[in-house]
Protein backbone atom coordinates (compact mmCIF):
# COMPACT_ATOMS: atom_id res chain seq x y z
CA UNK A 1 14.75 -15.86 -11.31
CA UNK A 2 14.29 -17.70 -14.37
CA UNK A 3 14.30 -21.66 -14.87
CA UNK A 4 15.14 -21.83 -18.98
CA UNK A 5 14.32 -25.40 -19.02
CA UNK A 6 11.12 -25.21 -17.91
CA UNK A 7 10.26 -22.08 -19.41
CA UNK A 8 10.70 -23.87 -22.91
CA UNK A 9 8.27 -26.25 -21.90
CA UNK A 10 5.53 -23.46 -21.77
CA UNK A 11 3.29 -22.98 -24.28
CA UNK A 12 0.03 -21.85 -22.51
CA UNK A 13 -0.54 -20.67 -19.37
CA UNK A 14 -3.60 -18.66 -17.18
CA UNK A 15 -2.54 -16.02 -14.25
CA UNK A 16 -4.94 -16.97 -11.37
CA UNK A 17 -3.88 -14.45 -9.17
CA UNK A 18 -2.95 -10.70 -9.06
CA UNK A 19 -3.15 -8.40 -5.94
CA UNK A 20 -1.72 -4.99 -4.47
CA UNK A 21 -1.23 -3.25 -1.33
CA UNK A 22 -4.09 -1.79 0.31
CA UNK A 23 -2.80 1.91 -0.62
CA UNK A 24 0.17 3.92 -1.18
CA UNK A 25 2.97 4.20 1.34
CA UNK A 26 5.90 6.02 1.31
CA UNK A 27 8.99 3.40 1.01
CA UNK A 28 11.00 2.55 4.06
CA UNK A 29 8.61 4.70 6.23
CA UNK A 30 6.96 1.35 7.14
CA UNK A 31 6.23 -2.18 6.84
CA UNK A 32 5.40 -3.78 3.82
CA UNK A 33 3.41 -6.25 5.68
CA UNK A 34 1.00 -3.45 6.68
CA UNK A 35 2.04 -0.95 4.18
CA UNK A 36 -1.08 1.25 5.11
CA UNK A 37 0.05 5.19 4.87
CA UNK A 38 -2.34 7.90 5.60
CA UNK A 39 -2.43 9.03 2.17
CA UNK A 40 -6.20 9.43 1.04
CA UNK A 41 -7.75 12.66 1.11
CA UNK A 42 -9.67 14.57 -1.55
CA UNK A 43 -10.65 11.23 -3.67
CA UNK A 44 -13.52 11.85 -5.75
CA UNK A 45 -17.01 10.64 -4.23
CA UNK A 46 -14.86 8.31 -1.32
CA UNK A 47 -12.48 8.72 1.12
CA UNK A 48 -11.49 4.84 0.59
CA UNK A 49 -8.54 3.95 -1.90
CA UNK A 50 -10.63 0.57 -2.55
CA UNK A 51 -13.32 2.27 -3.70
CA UNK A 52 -11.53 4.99 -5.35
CA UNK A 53 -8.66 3.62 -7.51
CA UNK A 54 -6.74 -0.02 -6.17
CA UNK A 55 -8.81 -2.19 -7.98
CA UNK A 56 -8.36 -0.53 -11.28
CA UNK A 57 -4.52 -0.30 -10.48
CA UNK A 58 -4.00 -3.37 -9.59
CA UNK A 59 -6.44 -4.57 -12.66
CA UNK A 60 -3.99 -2.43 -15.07
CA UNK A 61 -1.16 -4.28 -14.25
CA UNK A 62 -2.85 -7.35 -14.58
CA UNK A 63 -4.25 -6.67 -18.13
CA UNK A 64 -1.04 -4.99 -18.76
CA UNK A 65 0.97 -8.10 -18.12
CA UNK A 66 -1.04 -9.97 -19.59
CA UNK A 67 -1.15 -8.18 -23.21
CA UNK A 68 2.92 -8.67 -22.61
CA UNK A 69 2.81 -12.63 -22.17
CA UNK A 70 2.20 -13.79 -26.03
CA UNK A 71 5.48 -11.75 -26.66
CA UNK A 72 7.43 -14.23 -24.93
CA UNK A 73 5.56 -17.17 -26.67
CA UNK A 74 3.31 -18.44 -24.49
CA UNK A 75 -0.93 -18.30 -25.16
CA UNK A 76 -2.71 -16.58 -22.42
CA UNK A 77 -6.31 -18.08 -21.08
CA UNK A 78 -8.59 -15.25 -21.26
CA UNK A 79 -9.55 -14.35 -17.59
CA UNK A 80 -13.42 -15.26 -18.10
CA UNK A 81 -12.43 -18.88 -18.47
CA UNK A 82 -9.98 -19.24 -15.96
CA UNK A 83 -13.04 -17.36 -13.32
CA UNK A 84 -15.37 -19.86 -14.76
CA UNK A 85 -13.80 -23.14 -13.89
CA UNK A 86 -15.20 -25.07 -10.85
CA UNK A 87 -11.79 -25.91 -9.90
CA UNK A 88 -11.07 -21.84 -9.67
CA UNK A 89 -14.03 -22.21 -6.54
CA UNK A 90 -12.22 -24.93 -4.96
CA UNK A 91 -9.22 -23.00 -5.08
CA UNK A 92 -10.94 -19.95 -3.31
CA UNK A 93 -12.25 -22.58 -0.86
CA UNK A 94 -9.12 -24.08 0.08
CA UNK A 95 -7.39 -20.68 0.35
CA UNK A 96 -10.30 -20.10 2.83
CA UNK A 97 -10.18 -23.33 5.01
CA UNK A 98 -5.99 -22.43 4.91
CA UNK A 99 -6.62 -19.09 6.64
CA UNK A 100 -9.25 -20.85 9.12
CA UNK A 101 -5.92 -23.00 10.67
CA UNK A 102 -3.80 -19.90 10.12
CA UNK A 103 -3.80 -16.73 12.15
CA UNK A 104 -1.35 -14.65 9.61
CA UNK A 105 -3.06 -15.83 7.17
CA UNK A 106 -6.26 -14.45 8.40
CA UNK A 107 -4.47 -11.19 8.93
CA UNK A 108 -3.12 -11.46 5.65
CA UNK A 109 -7.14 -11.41 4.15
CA UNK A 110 -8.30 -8.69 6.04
CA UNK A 111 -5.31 -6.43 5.37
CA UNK A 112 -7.10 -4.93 2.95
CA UNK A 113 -5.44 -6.05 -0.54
CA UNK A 114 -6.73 -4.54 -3.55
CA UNK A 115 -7.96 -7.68 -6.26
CA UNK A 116 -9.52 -7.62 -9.57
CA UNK A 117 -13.27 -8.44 -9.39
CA UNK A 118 -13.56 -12.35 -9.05
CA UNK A 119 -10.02 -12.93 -7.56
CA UNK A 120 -9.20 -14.08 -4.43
CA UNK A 121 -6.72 -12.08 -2.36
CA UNK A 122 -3.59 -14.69 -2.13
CA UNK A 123 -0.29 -14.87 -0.77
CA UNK A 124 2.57 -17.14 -2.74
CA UNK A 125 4.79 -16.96 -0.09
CA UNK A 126 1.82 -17.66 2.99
CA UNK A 127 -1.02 -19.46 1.38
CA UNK A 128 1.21 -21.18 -1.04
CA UNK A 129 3.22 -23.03 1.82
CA UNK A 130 -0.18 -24.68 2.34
CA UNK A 131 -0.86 -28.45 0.93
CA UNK A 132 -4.36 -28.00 0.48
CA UNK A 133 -3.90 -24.92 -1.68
CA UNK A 134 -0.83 -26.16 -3.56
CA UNK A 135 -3.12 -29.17 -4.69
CA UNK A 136 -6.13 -27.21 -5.70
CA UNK A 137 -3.41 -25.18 -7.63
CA UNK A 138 -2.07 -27.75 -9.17
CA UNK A 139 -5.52 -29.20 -10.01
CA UNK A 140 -6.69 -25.96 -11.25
CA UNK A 141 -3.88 -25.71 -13.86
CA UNK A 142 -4.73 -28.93 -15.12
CA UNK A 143 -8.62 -28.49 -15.46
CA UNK A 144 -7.42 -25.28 -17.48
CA UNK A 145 -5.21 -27.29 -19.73
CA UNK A 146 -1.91 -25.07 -19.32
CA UNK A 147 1.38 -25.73 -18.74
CA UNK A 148 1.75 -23.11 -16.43
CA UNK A 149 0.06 -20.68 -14.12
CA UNK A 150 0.87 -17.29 -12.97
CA UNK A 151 0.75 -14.63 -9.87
CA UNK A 152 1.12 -11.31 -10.36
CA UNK A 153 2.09 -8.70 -7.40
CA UNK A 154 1.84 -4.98 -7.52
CA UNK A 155 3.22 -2.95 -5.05
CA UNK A 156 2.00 1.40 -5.17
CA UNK A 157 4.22 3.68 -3.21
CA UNK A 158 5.64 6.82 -3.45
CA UNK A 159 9.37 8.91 -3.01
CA UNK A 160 9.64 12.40 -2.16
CA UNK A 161 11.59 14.28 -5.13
CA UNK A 162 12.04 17.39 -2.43
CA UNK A 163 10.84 18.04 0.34
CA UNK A 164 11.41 19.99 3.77
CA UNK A 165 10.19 18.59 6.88
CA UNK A 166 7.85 16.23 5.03
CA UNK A 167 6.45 18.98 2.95
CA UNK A 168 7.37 18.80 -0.78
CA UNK A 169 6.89 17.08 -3.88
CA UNK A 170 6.50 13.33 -4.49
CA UNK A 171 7.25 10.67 -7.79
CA UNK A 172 4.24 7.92 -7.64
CA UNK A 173 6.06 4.62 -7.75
CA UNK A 174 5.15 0.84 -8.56
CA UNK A 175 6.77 -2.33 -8.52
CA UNK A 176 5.71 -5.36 -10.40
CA UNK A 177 6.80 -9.25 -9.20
CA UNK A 178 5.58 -12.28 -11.64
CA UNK A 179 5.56 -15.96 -10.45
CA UNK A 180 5.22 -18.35 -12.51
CA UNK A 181 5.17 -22.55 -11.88
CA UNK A 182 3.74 -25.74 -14.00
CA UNK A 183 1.46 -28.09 -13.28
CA UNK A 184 3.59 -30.00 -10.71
CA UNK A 185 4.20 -26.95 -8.66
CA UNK A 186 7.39 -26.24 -9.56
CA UNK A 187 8.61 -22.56 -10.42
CA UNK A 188 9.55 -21.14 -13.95
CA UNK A 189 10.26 -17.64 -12.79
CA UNK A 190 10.53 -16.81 -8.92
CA UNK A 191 10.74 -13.23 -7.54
CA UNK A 192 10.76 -11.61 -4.42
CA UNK A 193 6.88 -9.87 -3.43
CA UNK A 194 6.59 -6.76 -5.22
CA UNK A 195 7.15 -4.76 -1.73
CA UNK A 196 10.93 -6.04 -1.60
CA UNK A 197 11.93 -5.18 -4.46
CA UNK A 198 12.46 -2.56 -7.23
CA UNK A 199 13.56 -4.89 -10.43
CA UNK A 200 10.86 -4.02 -12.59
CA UNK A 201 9.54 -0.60 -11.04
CA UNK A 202 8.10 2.59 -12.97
CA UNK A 203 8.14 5.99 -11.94
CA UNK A 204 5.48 8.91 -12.67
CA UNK A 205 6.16 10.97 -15.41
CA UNK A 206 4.88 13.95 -13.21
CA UNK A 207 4.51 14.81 -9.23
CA UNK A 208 1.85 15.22 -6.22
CA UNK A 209 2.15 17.38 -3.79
CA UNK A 210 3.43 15.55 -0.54
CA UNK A 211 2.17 17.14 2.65
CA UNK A 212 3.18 15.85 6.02
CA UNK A 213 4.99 13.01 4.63
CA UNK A 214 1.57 12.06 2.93
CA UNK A 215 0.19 12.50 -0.63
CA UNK A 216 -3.82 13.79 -1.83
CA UNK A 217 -5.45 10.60 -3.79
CA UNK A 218 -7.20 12.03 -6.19
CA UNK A 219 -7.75 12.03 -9.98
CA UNK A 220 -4.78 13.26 -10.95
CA UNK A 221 -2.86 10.79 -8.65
CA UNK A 222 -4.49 7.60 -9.84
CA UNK A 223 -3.44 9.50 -13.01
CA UNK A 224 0.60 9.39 -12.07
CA UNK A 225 0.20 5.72 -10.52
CA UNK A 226 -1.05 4.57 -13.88
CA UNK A 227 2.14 5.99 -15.70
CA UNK A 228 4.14 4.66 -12.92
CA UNK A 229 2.51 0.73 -13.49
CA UNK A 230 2.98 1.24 -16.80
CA UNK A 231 6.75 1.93 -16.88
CA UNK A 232 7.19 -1.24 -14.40
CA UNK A 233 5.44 -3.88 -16.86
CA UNK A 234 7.02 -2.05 -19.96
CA UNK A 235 10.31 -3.00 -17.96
CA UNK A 236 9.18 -6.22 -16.98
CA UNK A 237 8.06 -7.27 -20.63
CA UNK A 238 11.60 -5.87 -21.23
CA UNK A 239 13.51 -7.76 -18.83
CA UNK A 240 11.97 -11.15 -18.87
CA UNK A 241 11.85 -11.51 -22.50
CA UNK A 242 15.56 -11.22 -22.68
CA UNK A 243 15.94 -13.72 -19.49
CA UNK A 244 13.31 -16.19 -21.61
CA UNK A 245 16.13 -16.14 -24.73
């Protein structure tokens, strides 16, 4: 997960990427490629989780993470100068041309990822397999003058505490994944997409109703999801500081 050697060679680095699923899902009732339950109902003035609450979820793990980062000793560009930098545009545009001469790639940007304003929805796994975007990467890291950037993944789901016949109560859930790799391309800390894993996950401190397998989006439930981020980059700052030692 963790390349110490590398790591120690870090002393400033930008994240350039941070997205989330398109809305919550109930774990292992469904892909994570599509990972779109029927969940939204009674969301104040929309019907749309996009409009309602991903972007600010997926934005609160990204500022959250990021207040974390100096902890482990490494200087964090402020996100208005990373956005700023003409080589962030040319990433965007080779991320585009990538999903022009890929089909899942295409799918993949129209699945309906939640981003913070001014980032581009991005795969490390898909879009990162894909020379032009690996060298606009790696050009982008060195216009910024870091050692290292960063991708953050959020994943929003929820468990059933009890329930009968889909009918119940219901924990809100996240899961956070960090990558992290220097100028050359090479990684400093690898993990598995947020959706495939539970290593640095938070819980709700309180419940939703779950009817037919599916939970209201409303105040109250942006409300738990925020809790639930929380706990997963508390344990993240937790975990990766003491794999950074």
């Amino acid at each position: 997960m963790v390349n110490k050697e590398r790591a120690k060679q870090v002393k400033k680095i930008a994240i350039v990427t941070a997205t989330a699923n398109s809305g919550p899902y109930q774990r292992g009732g469904g892909s994570s490629l599509t990972q779109m339950a029927a969940v939204v109902s009674n969301a104040t003035g929309s019907d749309a989780l996009g409009d309602f609450g991903g972007n600010r979820l997926v934005t609160r793990a990204y500022k959250g993470i990021s207040s974390r980062i100096p902890g482990w000793g490494w200087q964090v560009i402020a996100e208005k100068e990373v956005l700023k930098k003409p080589a962030y545009e040319e990433f965007k545009k080779a991320l585009k041309e990538a999903e022009i001469d890929n089909e899942l790639l295409r799918k993949l940007a129209n699945s309906g990822q939640q981003v913070p304003t001014g980032f581009p929805n991005y795969n490390s796994r898909s879009h990162g397999t894909n020379e032009k975007v690996k060298a606009a990467l790696n050009k982008l890291a060195k216009d910024l003058g870091v050692d290292a950037i960063a991708f953050v993944d959020l994943d929003i789901y929820y468990g059933a505490s009890f329930a009968i016949g889909g009918t119940g109560v219901a924990k809100a859930k996240a899961s956070l994944s960090l990558n992290v790799q220097d100028q050359q391309g090479e990684w400093i800390i690898r993990m598995q997409p947020a959706a495939q894993t539970e290593y640095f996950s938070g819980d709700s401190d309180g419940s939703t109703a779950l009817v037919g397998g599916n939970i209201p989006f409303t105040d109250g439930t942006e409300k738990l999801y925020n809790e639930a981020i929380d706990e997963a980059i508390k344990k993240m700052d937790e975990g990766l500081l003491q794999k950074l030692k």
